[in-house]
PDB file of N, CA and C in Angstrom:
ATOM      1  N   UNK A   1      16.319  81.756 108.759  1.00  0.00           N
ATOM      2  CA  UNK A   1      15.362  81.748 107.660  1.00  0.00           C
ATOM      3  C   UNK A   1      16.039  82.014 106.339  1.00  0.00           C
ATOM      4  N   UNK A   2      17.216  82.159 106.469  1.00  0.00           N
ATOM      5  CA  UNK A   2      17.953  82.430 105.099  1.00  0.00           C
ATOM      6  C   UNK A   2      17.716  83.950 104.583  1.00  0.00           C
ATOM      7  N   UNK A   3      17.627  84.790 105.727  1.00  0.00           N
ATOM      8  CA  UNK A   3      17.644  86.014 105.309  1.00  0.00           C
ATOM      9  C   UNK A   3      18.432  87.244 104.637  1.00  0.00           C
ATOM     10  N   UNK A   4      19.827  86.237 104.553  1.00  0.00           N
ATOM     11  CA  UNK A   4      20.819  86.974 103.614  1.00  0.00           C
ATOM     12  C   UNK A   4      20.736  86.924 102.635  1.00  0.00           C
ATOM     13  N   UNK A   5      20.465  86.096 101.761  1.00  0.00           N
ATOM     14  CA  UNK A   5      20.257  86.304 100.157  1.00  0.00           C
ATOM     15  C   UNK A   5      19.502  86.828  99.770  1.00  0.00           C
ATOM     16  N   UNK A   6      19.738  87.178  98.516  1.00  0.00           N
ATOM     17  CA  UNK A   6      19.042  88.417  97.892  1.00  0.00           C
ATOM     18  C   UNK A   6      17.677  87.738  97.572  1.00  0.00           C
ATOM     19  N   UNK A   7      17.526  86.489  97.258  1.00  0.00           N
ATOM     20  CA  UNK A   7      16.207  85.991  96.400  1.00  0.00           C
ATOM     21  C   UNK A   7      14.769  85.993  97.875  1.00  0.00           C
ATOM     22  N   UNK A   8      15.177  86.251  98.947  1.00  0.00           N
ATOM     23  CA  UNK A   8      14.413  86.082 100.257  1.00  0.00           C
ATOM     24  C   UNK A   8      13.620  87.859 100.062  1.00  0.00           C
ATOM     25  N   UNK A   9      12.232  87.768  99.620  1.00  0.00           N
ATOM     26  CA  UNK A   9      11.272  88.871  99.701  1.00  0.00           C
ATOM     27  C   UNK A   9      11.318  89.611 101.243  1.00  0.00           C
ATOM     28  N   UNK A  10      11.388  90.584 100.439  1.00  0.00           N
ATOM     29  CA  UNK A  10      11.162  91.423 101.755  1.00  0.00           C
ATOM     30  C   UNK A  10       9.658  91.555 101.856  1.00  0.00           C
ATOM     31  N   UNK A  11       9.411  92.319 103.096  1.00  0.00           N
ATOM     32  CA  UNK A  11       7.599  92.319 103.625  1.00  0.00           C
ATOM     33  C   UNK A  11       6.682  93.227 102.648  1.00  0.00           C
ATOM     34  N   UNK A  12       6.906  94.408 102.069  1.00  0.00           N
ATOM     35  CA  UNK A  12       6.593  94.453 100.656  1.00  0.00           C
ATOM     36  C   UNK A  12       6.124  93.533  99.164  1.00  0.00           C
ATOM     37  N   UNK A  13       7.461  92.632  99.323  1.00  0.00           N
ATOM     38  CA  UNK A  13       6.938  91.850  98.123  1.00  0.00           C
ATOM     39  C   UNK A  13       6.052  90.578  99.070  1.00  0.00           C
ATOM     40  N   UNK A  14       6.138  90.207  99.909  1.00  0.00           N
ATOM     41  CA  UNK A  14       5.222  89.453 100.617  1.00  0.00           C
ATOM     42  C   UNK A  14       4.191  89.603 100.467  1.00  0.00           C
ATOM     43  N   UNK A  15       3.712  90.911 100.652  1.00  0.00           N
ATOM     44  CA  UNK A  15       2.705  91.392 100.899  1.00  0.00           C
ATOM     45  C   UNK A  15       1.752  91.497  99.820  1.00  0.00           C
ATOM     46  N   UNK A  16       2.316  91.542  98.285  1.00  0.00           N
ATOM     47  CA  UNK A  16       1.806  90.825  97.144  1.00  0.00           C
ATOM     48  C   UNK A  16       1.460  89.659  96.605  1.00  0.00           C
ATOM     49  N   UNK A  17       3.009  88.852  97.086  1.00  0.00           N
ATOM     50  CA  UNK A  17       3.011  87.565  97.127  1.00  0.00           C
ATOM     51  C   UNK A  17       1.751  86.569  97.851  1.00  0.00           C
ATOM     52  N   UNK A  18       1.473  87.094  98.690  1.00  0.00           N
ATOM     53  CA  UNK A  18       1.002  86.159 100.077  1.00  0.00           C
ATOM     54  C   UNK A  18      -0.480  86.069  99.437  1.00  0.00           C
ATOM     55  N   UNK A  19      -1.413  87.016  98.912  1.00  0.00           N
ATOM     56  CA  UNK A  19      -2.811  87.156  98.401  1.00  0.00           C
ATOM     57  C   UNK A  19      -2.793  86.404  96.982  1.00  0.00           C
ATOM     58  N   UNK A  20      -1.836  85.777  96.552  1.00  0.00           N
ATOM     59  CA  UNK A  20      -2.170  85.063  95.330  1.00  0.00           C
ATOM     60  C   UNK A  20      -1.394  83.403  95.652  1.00  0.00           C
ATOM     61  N   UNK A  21      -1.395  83.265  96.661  1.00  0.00           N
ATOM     62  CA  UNK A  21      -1.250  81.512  97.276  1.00  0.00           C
ATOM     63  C   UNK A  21      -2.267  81.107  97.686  1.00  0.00           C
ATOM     64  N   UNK A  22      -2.987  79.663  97.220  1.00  0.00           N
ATOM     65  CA  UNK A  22      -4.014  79.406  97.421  1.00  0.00           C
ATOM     66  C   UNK A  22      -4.285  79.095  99.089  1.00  0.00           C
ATOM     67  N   UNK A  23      -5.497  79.201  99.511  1.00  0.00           N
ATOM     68  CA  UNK A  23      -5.847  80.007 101.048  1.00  0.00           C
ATOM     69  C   UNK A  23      -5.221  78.093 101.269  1.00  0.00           C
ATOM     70  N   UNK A  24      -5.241  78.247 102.621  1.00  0.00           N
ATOM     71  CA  UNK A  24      -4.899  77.167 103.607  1.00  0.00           C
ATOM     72  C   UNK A  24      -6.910  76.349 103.926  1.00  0.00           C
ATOM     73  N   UNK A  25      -6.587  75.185 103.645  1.00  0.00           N
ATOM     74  CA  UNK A  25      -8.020  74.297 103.991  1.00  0.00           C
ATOM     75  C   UNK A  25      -7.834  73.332 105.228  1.00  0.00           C
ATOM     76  N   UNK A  26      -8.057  74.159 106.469  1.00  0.00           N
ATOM     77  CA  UNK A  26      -8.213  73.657 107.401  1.00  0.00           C
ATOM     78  C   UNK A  26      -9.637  73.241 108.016  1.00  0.00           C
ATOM     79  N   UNK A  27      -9.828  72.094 108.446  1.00  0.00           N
ATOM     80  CA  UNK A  27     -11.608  71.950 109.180  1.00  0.00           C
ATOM     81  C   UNK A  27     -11.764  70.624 108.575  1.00  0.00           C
ATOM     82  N   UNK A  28     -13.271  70.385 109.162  1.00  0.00           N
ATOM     83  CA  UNK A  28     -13.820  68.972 109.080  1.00  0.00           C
ATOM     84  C   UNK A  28     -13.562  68.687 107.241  1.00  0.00           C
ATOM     85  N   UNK A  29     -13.600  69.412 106.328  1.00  0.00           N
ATOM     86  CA  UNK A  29     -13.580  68.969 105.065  1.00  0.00           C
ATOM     87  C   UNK A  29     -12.470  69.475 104.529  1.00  0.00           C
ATOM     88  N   UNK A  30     -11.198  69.853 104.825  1.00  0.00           N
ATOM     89  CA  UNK A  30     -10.209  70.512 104.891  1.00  0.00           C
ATOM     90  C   UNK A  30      -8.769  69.468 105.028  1.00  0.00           C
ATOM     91  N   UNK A  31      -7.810  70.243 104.500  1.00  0.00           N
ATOM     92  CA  UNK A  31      -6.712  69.164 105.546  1.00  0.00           C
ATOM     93  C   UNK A  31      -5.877  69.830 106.945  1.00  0.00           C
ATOM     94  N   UNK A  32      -5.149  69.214 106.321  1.00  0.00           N
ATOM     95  CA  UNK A  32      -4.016  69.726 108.293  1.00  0.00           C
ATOM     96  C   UNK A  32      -3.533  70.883 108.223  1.00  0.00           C
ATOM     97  N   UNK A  33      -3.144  71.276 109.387  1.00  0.00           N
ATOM     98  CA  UNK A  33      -2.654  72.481 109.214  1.00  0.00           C
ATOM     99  C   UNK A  33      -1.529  72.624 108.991  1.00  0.00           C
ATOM    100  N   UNK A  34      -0.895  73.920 108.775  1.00  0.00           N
ATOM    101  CA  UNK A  34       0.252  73.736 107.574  1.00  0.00           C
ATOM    102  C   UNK A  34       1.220  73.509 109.031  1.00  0.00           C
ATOM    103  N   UNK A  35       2.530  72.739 108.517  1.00  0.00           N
ATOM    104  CA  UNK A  35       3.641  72.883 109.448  1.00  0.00           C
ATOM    105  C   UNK A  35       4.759  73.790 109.438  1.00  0.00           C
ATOM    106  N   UNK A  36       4.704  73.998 107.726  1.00  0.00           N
ATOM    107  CA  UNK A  36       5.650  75.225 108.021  1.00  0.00           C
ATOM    108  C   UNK A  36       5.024  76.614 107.060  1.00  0.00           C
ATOM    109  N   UNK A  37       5.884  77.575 107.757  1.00  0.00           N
ATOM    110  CA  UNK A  37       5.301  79.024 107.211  1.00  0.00           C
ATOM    111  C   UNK A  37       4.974  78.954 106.033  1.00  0.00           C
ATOM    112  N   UNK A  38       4.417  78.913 104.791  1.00  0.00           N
ATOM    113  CA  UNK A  38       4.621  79.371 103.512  1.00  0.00           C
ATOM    114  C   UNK A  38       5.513  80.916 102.968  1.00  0.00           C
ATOM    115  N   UNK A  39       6.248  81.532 103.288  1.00  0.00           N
ATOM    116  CA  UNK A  39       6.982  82.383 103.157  1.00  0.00           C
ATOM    117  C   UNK A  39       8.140  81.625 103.059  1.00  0.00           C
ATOM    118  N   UNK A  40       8.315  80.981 103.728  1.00  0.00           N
ATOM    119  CA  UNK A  40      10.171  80.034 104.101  1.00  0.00           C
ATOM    120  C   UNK A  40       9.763  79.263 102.740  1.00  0.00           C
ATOM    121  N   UNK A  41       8.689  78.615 102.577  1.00  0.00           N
ATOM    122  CA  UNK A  41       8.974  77.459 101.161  1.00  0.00           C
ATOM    123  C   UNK A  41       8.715  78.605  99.692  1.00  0.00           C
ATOM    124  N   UNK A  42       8.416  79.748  99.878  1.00  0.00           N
ATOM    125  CA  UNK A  42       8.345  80.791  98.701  1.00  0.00           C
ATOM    126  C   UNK A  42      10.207  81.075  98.312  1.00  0.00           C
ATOM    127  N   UNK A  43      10.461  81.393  99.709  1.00  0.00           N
ATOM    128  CA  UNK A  43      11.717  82.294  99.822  1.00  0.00           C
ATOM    129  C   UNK A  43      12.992  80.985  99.207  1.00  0.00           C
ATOM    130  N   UNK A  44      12.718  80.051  99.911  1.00  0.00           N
ATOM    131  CA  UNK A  44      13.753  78.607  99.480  1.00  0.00           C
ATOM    132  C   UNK A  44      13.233  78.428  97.504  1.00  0.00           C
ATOM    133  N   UNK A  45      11.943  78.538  97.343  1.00  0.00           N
ATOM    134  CA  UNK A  45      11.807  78.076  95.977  1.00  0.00           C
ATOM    135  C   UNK A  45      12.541  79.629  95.341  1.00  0.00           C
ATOM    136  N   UNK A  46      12.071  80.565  95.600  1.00  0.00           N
ATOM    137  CA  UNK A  46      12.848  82.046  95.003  1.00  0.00           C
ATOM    138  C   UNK A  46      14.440  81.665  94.747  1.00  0.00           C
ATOM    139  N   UNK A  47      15.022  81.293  95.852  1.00  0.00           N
ATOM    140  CA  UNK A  47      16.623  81.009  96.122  1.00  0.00           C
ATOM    141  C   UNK A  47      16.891  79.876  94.868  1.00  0.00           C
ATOM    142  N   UNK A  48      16.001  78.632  94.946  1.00  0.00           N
ATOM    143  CA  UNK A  48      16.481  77.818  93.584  1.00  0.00           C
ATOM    144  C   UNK A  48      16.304  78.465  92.138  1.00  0.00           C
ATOM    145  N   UNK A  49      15.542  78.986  92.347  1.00  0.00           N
ATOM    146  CA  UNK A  49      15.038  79.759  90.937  1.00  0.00           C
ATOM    147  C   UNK A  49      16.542  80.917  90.362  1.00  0.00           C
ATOM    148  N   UNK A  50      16.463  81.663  91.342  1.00  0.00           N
ATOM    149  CA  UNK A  50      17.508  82.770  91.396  1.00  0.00           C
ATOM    150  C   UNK A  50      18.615  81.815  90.763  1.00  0.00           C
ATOM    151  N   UNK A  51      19.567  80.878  91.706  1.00  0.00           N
ATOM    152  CA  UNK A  51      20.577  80.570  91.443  1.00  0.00           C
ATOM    153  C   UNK A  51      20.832  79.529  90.128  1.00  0.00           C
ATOM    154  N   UNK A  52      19.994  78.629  90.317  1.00  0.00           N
ATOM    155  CA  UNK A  52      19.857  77.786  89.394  1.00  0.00           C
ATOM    156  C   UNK A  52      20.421  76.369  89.564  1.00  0.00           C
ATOM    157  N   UNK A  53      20.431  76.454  91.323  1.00  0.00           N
ATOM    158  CA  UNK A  53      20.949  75.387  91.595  1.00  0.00           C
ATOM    159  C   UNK A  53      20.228  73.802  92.345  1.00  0.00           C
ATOM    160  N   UNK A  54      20.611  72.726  92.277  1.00  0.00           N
ATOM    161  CA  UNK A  54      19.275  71.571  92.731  1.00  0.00           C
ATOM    162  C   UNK A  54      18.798  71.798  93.231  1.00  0.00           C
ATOM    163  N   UNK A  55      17.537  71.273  93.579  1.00  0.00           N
ATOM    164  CA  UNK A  55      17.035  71.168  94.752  1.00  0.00           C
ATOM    165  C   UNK A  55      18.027  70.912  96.269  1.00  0.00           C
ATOM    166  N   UNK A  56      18.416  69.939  96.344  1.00  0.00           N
ATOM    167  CA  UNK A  56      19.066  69.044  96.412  1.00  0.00           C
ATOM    168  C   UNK A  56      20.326  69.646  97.326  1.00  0.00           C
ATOM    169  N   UNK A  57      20.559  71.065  96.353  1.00  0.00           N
ATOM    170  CA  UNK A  57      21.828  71.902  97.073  1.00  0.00           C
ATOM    171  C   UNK A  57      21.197  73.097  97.877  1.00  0.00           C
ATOM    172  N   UNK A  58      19.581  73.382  98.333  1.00  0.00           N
ATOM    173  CA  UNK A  58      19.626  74.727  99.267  1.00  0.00           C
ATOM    174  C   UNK A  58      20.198  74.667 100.409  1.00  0.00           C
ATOM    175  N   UNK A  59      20.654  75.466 100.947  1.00  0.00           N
ATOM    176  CA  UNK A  59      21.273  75.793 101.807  1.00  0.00           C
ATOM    177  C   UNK A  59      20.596  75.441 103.404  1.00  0.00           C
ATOM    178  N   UNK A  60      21.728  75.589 104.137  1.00  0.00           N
ATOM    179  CA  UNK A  60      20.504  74.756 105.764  1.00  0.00           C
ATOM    180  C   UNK A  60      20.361  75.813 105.954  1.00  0.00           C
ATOM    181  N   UNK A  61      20.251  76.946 105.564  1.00  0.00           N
ATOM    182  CA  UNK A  61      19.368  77.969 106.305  1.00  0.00           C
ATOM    183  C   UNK A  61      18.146  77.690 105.841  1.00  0.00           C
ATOM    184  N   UNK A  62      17.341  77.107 104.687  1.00  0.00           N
ATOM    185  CA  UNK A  62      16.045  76.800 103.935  1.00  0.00           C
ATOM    186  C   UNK A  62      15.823  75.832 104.846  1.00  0.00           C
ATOM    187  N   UNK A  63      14.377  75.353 104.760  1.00  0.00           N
ATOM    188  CA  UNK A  63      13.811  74.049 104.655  1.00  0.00           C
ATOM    189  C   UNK A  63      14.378  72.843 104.115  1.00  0.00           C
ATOM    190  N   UNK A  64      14.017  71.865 104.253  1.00  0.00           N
ATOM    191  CA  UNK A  64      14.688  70.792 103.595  1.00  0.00           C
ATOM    192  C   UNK A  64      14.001  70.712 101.917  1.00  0.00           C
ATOM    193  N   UNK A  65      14.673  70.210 101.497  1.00  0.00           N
ATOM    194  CA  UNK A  65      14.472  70.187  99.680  1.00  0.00           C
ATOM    195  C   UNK A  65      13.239  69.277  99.814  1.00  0.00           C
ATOM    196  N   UNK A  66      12.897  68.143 100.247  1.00  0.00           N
ATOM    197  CA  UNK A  66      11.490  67.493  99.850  1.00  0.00           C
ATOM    198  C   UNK A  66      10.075  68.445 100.657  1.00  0.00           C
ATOM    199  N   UNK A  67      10.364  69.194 101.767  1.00  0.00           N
ATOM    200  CA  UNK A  67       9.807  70.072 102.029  1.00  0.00           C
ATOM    201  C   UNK A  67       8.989  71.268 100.906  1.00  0.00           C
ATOM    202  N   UNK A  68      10.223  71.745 100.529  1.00  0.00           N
ATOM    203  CA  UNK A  68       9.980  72.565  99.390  1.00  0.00           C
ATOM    204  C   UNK A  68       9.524  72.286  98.284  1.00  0.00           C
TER     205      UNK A  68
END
């Protein structure tokens, strides 16, 4: 999960983080369900932000960049 770098929240800041992402719309008027965690595409966007580097360049411990 890319848990060595520094820009990857710990369960604390999650725990802030997570109540201000808009809820998941699953059901008949809804869409699909998510495929990947939203924490992994927070923690990969944190990591580009932090470094300042492409998309393009996260690391394979992230998600893939069109993912994110």
């Amino acid at each position: 999960m890319g848990g060595g770098y520094p820009s990857v929240l710990t369960d604390t800041w999650w725990a802030l983080v997570e109540p201000l992402l808009p809820s998941a719309r699953v059901g008949p008027k809804g869409g699909r369900r998510e495929k990947h965690p939203r924490r992994r595409i927070v923690d990969a966007i944190f990591y580009v932000v932090r470094t300042a580097c492409a998309w393009r360049q996260l690391p394979k411990d992230f998600l893939l960049w069109p993912t994110v």
